[in-house]
Every structure is written in structure tokens, then in C-alpha cells.
Protein backbone atom coordinates (compact mmCIF):
# COMPACT_ATOMS: atom_id res chain seq x y z
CA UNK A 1 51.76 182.25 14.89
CA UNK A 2 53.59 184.54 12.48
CA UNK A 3 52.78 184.66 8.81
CA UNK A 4 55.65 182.80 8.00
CA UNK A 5 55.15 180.68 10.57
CA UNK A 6 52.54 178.70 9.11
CA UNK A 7 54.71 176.99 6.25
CA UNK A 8 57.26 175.98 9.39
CA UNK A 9 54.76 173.90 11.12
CA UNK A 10 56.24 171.38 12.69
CA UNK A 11 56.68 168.63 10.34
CA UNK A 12 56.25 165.70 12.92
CA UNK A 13 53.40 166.98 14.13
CA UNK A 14 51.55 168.02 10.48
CA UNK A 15 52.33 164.05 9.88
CA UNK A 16 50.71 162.86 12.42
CA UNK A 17 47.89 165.42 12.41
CA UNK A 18 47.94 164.62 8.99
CA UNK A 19 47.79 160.21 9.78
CA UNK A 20 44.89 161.70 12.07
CA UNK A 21 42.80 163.26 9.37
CA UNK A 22 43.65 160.97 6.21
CA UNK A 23 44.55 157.42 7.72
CA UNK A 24 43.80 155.64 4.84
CA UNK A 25 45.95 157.49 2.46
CA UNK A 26 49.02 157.32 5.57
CA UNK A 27 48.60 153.36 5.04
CA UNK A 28 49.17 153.48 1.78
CA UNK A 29 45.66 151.98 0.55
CA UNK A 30 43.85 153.97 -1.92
CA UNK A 31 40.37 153.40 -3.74
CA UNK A 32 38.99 149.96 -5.46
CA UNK A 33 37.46 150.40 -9.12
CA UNK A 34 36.60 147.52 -11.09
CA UNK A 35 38.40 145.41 -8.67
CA UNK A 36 41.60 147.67 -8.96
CA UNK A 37 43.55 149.26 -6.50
CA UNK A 38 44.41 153.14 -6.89
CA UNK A 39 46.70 154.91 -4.72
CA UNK A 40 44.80 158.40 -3.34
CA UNK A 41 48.01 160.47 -4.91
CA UNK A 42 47.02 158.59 -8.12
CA UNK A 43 43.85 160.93 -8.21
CA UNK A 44 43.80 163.38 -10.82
CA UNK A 45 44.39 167.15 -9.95
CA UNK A 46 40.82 168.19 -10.85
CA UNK A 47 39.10 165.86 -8.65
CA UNK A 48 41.60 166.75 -5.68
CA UNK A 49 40.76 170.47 -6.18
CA UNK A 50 37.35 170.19 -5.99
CA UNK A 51 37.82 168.17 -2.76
CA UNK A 52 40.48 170.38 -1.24
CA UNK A 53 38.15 173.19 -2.21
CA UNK A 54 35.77 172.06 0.05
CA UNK A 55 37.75 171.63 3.34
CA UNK A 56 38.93 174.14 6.10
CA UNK A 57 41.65 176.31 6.21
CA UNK A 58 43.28 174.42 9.41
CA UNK A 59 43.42 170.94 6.71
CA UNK A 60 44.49 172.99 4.08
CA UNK A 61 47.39 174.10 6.02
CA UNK A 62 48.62 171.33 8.36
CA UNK A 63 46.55 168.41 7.26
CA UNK A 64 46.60 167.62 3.27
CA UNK A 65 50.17 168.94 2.18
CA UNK A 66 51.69 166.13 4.51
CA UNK A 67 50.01 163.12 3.22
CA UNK A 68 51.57 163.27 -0.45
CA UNK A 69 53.41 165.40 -2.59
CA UNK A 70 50.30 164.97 -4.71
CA UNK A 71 48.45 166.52 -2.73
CA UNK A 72 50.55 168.84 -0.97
CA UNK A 73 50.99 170.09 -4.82
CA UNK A 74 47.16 170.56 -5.08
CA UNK A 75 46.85 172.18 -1.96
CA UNK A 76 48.76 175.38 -2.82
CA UNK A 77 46.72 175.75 -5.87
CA UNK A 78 44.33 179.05 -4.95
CA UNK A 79 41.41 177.36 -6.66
CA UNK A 80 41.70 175.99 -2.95
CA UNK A 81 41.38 178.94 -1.33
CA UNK A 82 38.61 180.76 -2.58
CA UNK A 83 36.35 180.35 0.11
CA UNK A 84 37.92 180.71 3.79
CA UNK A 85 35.84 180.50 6.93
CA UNK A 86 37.17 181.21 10.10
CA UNK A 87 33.85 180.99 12.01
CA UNK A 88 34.98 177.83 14.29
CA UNK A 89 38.06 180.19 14.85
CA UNK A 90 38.41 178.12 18.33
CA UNK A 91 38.85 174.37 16.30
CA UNK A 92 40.98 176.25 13.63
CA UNK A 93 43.41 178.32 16.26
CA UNK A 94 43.74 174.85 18.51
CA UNK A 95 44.69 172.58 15.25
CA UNK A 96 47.30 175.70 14.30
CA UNK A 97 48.90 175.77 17.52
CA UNK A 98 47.86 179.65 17.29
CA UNK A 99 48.88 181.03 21.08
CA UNK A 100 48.88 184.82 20.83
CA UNK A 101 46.27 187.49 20.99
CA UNK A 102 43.55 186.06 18.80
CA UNK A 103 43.11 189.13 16.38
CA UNK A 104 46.88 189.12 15.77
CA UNK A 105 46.94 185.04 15.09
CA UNK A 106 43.90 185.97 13.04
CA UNK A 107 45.29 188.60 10.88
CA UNK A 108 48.80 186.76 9.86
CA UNK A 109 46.32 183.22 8.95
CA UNK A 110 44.33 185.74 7.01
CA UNK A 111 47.30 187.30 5.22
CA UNK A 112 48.57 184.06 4.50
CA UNK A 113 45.44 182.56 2.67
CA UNK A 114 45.31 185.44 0.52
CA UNK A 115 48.69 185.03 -0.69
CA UNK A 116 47.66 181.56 -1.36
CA UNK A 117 44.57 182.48 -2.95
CA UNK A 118 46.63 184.96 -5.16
CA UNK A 119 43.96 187.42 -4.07
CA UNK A 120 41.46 185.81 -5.63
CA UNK A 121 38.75 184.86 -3.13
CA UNK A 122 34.97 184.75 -3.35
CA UNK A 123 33.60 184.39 0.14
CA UNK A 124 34.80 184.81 3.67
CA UNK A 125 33.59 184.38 6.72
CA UNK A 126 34.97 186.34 9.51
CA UNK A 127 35.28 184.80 13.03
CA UNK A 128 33.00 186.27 15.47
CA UNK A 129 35.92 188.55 17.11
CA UNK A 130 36.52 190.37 13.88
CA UNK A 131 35.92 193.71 13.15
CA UNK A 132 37.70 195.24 10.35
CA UNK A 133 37.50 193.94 6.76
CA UNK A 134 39.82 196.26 4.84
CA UNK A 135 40.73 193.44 2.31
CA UNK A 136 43.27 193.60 -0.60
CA UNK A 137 40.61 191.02 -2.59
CA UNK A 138 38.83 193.21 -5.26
CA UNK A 139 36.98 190.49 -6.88
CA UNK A 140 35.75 189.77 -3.39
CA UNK A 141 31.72 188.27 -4.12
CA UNK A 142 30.19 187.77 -0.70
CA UNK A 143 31.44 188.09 3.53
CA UNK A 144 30.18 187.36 6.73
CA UNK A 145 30.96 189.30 9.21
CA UNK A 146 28.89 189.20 12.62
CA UNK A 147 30.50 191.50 15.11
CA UNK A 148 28.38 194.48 16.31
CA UNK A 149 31.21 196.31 16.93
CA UNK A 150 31.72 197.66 13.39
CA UNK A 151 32.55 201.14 12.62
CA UNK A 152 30.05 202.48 10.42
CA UNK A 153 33.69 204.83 8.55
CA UNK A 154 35.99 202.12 8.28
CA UNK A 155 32.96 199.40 7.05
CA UNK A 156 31.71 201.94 4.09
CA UNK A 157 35.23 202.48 3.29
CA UNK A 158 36.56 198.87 2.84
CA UNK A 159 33.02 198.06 0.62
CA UNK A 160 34.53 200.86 -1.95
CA UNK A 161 37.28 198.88 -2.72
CA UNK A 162 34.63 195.64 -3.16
CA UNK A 163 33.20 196.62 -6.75
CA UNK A 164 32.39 193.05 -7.88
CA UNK A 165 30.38 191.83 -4.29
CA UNK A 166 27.25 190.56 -4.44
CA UNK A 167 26.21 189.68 -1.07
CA UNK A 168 26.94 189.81 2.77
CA UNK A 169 25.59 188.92 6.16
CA UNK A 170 26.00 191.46 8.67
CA UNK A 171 24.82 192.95 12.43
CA UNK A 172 21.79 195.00 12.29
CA UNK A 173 23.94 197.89 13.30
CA UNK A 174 25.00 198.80 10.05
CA UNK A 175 21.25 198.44 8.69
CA UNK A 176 21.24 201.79 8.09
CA UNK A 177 20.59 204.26 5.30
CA UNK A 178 24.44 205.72 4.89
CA UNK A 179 25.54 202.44 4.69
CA UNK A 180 22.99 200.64 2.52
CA UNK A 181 22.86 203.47 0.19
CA UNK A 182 26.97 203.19 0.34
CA UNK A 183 26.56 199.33 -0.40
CA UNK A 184 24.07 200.19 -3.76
CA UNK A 185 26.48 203.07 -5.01
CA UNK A 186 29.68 200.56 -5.34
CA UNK A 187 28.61 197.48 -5.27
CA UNK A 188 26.11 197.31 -8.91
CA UNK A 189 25.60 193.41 -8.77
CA UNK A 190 24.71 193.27 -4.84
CA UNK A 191 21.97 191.26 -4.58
CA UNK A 192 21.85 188.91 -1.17
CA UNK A 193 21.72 190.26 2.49
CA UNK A 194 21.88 188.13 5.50
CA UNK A 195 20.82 190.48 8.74
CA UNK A 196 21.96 189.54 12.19
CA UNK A 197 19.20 190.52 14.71
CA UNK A 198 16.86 190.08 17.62
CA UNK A 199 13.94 192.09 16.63
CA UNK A 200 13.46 193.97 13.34
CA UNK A 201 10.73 196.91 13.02
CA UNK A 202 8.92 197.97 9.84
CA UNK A 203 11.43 201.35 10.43
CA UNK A 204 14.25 198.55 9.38
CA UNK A 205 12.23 196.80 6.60
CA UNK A 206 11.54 200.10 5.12
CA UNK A 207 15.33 200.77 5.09
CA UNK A 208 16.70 197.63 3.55
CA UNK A 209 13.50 197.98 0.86
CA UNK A 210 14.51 201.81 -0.05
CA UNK A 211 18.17 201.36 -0.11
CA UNK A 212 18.23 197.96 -1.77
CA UNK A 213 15.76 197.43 -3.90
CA UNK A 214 17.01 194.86 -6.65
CA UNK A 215 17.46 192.59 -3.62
CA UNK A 216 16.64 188.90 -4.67
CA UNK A 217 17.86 186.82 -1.65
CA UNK A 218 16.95 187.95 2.26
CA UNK A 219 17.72 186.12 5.23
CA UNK A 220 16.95 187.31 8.97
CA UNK A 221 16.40 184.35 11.16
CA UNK A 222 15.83 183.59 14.93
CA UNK A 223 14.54 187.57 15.00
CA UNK A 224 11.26 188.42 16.28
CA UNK A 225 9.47 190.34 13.62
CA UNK A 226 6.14 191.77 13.32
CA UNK A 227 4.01 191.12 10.74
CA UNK A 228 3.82 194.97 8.98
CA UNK A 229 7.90 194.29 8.60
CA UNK A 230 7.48 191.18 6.82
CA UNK A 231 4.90 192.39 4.75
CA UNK A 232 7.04 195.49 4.36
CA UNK A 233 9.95 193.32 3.00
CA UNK A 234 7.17 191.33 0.29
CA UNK A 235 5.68 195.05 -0.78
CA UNK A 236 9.13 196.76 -1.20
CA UNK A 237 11.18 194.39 -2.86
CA UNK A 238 9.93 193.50 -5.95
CA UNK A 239 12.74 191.49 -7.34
CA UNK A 240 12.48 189.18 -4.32
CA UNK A 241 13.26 185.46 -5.02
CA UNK A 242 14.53 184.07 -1.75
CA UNK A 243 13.20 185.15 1.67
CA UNK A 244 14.34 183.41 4.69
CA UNK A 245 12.39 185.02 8.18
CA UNK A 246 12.83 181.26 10.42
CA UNK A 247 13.39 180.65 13.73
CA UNK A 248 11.64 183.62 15.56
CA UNK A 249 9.74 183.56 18.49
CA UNK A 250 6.08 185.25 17.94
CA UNK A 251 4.56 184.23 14.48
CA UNK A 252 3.59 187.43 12.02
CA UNK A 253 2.51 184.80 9.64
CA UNK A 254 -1.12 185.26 8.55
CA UNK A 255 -3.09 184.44 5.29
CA UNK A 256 -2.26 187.34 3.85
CA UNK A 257 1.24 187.59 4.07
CA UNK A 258 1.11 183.79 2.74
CA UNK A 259 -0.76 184.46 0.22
CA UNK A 260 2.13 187.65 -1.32
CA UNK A 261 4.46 185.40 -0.53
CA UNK A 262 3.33 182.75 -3.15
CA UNK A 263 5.49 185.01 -5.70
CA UNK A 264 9.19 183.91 -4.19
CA UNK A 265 10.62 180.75 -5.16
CA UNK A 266 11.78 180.28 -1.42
CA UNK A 267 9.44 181.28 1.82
CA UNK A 268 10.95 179.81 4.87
CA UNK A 269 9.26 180.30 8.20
CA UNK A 270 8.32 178.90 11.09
CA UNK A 271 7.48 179.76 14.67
CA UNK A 272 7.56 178.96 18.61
CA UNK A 273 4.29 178.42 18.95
CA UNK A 274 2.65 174.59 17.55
CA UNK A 275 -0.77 175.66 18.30
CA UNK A 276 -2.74 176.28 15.41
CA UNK A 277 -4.15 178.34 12.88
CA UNK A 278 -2.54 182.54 13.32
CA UNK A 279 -4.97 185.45 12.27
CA UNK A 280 -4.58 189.03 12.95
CA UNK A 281 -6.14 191.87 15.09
CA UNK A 282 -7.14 194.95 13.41
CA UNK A 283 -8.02 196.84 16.94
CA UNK A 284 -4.45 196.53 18.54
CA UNK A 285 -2.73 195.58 15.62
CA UNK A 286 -1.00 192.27 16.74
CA UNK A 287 -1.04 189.42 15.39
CA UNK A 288 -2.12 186.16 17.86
CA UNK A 289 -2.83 182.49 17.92
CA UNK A 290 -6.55 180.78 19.17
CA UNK A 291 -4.60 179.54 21.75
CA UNK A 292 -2.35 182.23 22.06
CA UNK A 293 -4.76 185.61 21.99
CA UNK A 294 -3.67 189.21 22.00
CA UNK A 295 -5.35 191.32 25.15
CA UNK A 296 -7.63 192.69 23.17
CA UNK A 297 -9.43 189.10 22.26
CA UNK A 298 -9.14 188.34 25.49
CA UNK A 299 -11.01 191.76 26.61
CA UNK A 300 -13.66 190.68 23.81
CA UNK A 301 -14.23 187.04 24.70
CA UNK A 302 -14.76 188.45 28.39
CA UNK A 303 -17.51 190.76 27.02
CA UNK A 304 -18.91 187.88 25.28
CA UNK A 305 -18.97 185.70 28.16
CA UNK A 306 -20.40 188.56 30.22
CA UNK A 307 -23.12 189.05 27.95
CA UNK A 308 -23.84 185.38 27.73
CA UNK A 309 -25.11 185.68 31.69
CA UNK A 310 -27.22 188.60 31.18
């Protein structure tokens, strides 16, 4: 679906994608306050943009504009389209009628909501597929973009044009120093990271600490980590307020990383394991449950046992 496509949608079937969506205000009905009836174009314009504000990109396009001219009027305001996520790209490309290569469908929707958002946007979130984010939004504030597949070039040349971004969520391939340090140099107010990963080292910790140190918010969930990275991560950023490590599967939680923890306003962990108190092992330097020992305790207790029959 061409750019200029999307404001040619079909108009019979916005309306009745549109009756889908909004039944109520297709019948005509509206809300009841103080026993009066009030028609849902009767709403005033600041309460519909902070609705329509709130809603997807697909509604925004082919949904809301064919209820009313109320709100078909509120739609196009770019207060609307500040945030755009495109992360259920497979609900949003099926509601569009979008039938061509996905990137291309992807790029003209894309082009089109920053036109509406006279370039004015504060988050996106890239579908999963997406791998370039050379964006003409220089007040840009935070992305997401997941794919692995980035090119290190093309990703530290886009952020230059990003001055004013403050965060982003990205693949643990471009954890690196060139384009951390690249990420600190032009972006002065970044202050939230989001990793995508399996396992993070303390190699990786050390990175994000060195290269970003006036990092306040940190998020790397459902990664196995060890304990020496997430105490890394407490040591190394001291401006720390948010830190987000839930959802992996072997526990580097122990007293002490609790207790240097106690300093963030947000800790959020958990693990696989429902078993029990953790501690750590200063011979192999693992970190195991009393249900769940390292081979090393397990070597000990059978030296105790032996020892026992003596």
C-alpha cells in the first residue's frame, strides 16, 4: 500500500471496520451524565486527543476518521501521532490491507505517520523486520528497534541526526564501545537503555558502565546473567535509578547484590528456580541454590559425607 494509498482506503470498508471498532458511536448513542445523553462527537477536542493518542496506528488510520467528522478532525491532529508502534506489524498490515513486500508496506505507513506527526514524534517502535532507522524526526526522544541485523555504520550515523534522544532498546549487537561512546557524544540527555539478549558477561556490563555512565534507567530481561555483571552494572553506574534484570533463567541474586541494590528506586528480579534461599561460591565462583548446588558443593558435601563414615 502506497503512501498515498492510505488516505484512499476504501471508504465502505473503513465504515464498517470503523462500526467494528466504535459500535456505539455508529448507533448514534453517546455517554449518560447526570441523566443526560451526549453524542461521542459532542466530546471536546482535548479529551479526544488524549484518547486518540493512545490508540494504534491501524485505528488511527482506518478506524476513528470514519465514525465522525469530529473525530476524523481530531485524528489528523499530530498530537496523535507522537508515539507509533509497529511491533504487532502482522495485526496492523492485515487491518491495512498492506499486500506487498513487508519492508516496502512498512516504509510508505512510516512515511505517512510522520507527515501526520509533522515530524514531531517522541517514541517509535520498529517492527521486528526493521533494520534501518535513518529518520527525518530530530526531536526524536526514545526507539525500539530489535533486529540483530543492524549495521553498526548506518545505526551510528542515523543517532547523529537524534540530538534530543534520551533512550532506546536495542540487540546486544550494537552493545559495543564505538557505538555507545557514539550514543554519549550526540545524544547529551540519553539516559534509558533497554538491551535485547540471551546472556550478558561482566565484558558487556563493563561496556554499557564505561560508555554510559549517567545512565538512570536499565532494562535486560529474560537474559541469563551472572552475578559479577549485575554487580558490575550496581558498581559502575552511579546515577542508577531504575534497574530491570527479570525473567532469566539461573539466579545471580545473592545478599550482597541485594543489599547495593537498596540504593535504586526500582530492583526488579526474579528467577527459574522457586527453591529457596541463593548464596554464592567463592571456590568456583558460581552462584547456586541449597537445592540447586554448584559442582563444587556437591564435591564438598561428598567429602563430608565420606568423612562422616570414617
Amino acid at each position: 500500500m502506497a503512501s498515498d494509498d492510505l488516505t484512499r482506503v476504501s471508504e465502505m470498508e473503513a465504515v464498517n471496520y470503523g462500526r467494528k471498532r466504535f459500535p456505539a458511536a455508529d448507533r448514534g448513542s453517546g455517554a449518560v451524565l447526570d441523566g443526560r445523553s451526549r453524542r461521542w462527537e459532542d466530546l471536546s477536542s482535548d479529551l479526544l486527543l488524549a484518547i486518540f493518542s493512545r490508540i494504534g496506528v491501524a485505528d488511527l488510520i482506518a478506524g476513528v476518521p470514519y465514525v465522525c467528522s469530529a473525530w476524523r478532525y481530531a485524528a489528523r491532529d499530530p498530537f496523535c501521532w507522537r508515539v507509533l508502534d509497529f511491533r504487532s506489524w502482522g495485526d496492523i498490515s492485515h487491518r491495512l490491507d498492506c499486500r506487498r513486500d513487508e519492508a516496502v508496506d512498512f516504509a510508505d505507513l512510516f512515511d505517512f505517520a510522520i507527515t501526520r506527526s509533522e515530524e514531531v514524534i517522541d517514541s517509535v517502535y520498529f517492527p521486528y523486520f526493521s533494520d534501518e532507522i535513518d529518520l527525518e524526526c530530530p526531536m526524536l526522544q526514545y526507539f525500539s528497534m530489535k533486529n540483530p541485523n543492524v549495521s553498526e555504520a548506518e545505526f551510528c550515523k542515523a543517532i547523529g541526526k537524534i540530538e534530543f534522544l534520551k533512550g532506546m532498546a536495542v540487540d546486544e549487537s550494537l552493545i559495543c564501545h564505538q557505538v555507545l561512546q557514539h550514543v554519549s557524544q550526540c545524544c547529551v540527555n540519553f539516559i534509558e537503555l533497554k538491551v535485547f539478549s540471551d546472556t550478558m558477561d561482566e565484558t558487556m556490563a563493563s561496556i554499557i558502565c564505561e560508555c554510559l555512565p549517567r545512565l538512570q534507567k536499565l532494562e535486560i530481561t529474560e537474559c541469563v546473567m551472572s552475578r559479577g555483571a549485575i554487580l558490575t552494572l550496581l558498581d559502575g553506574l552511579k546515577e542508577l535509578e531504575y534497574l530491570d534484570v527479570s525473567g532469566y533463567e539461573i539466579s545471580g541474586i545473592t545478599s550482597e547484590v541485594i543489599k547495593k541494590a537498596a540504593r535504586l528506586k526500582v530492583f526488579r528480579w526474579d528467577s527459574k528456580y522457586d527453591l529457596g534461599g541463593f548464596e554464592y561460591c567463592h571456590h568456583c565462583e558460581e552462584d547456586y541454590s541449597y537445592q540447586a548446588p554448584c559442582e563444587c558443593m556437591l564435591d564438598q558435601q561428598l567429602l563430608e559425607w565420606l568423612a562422616n563414615l570414617s
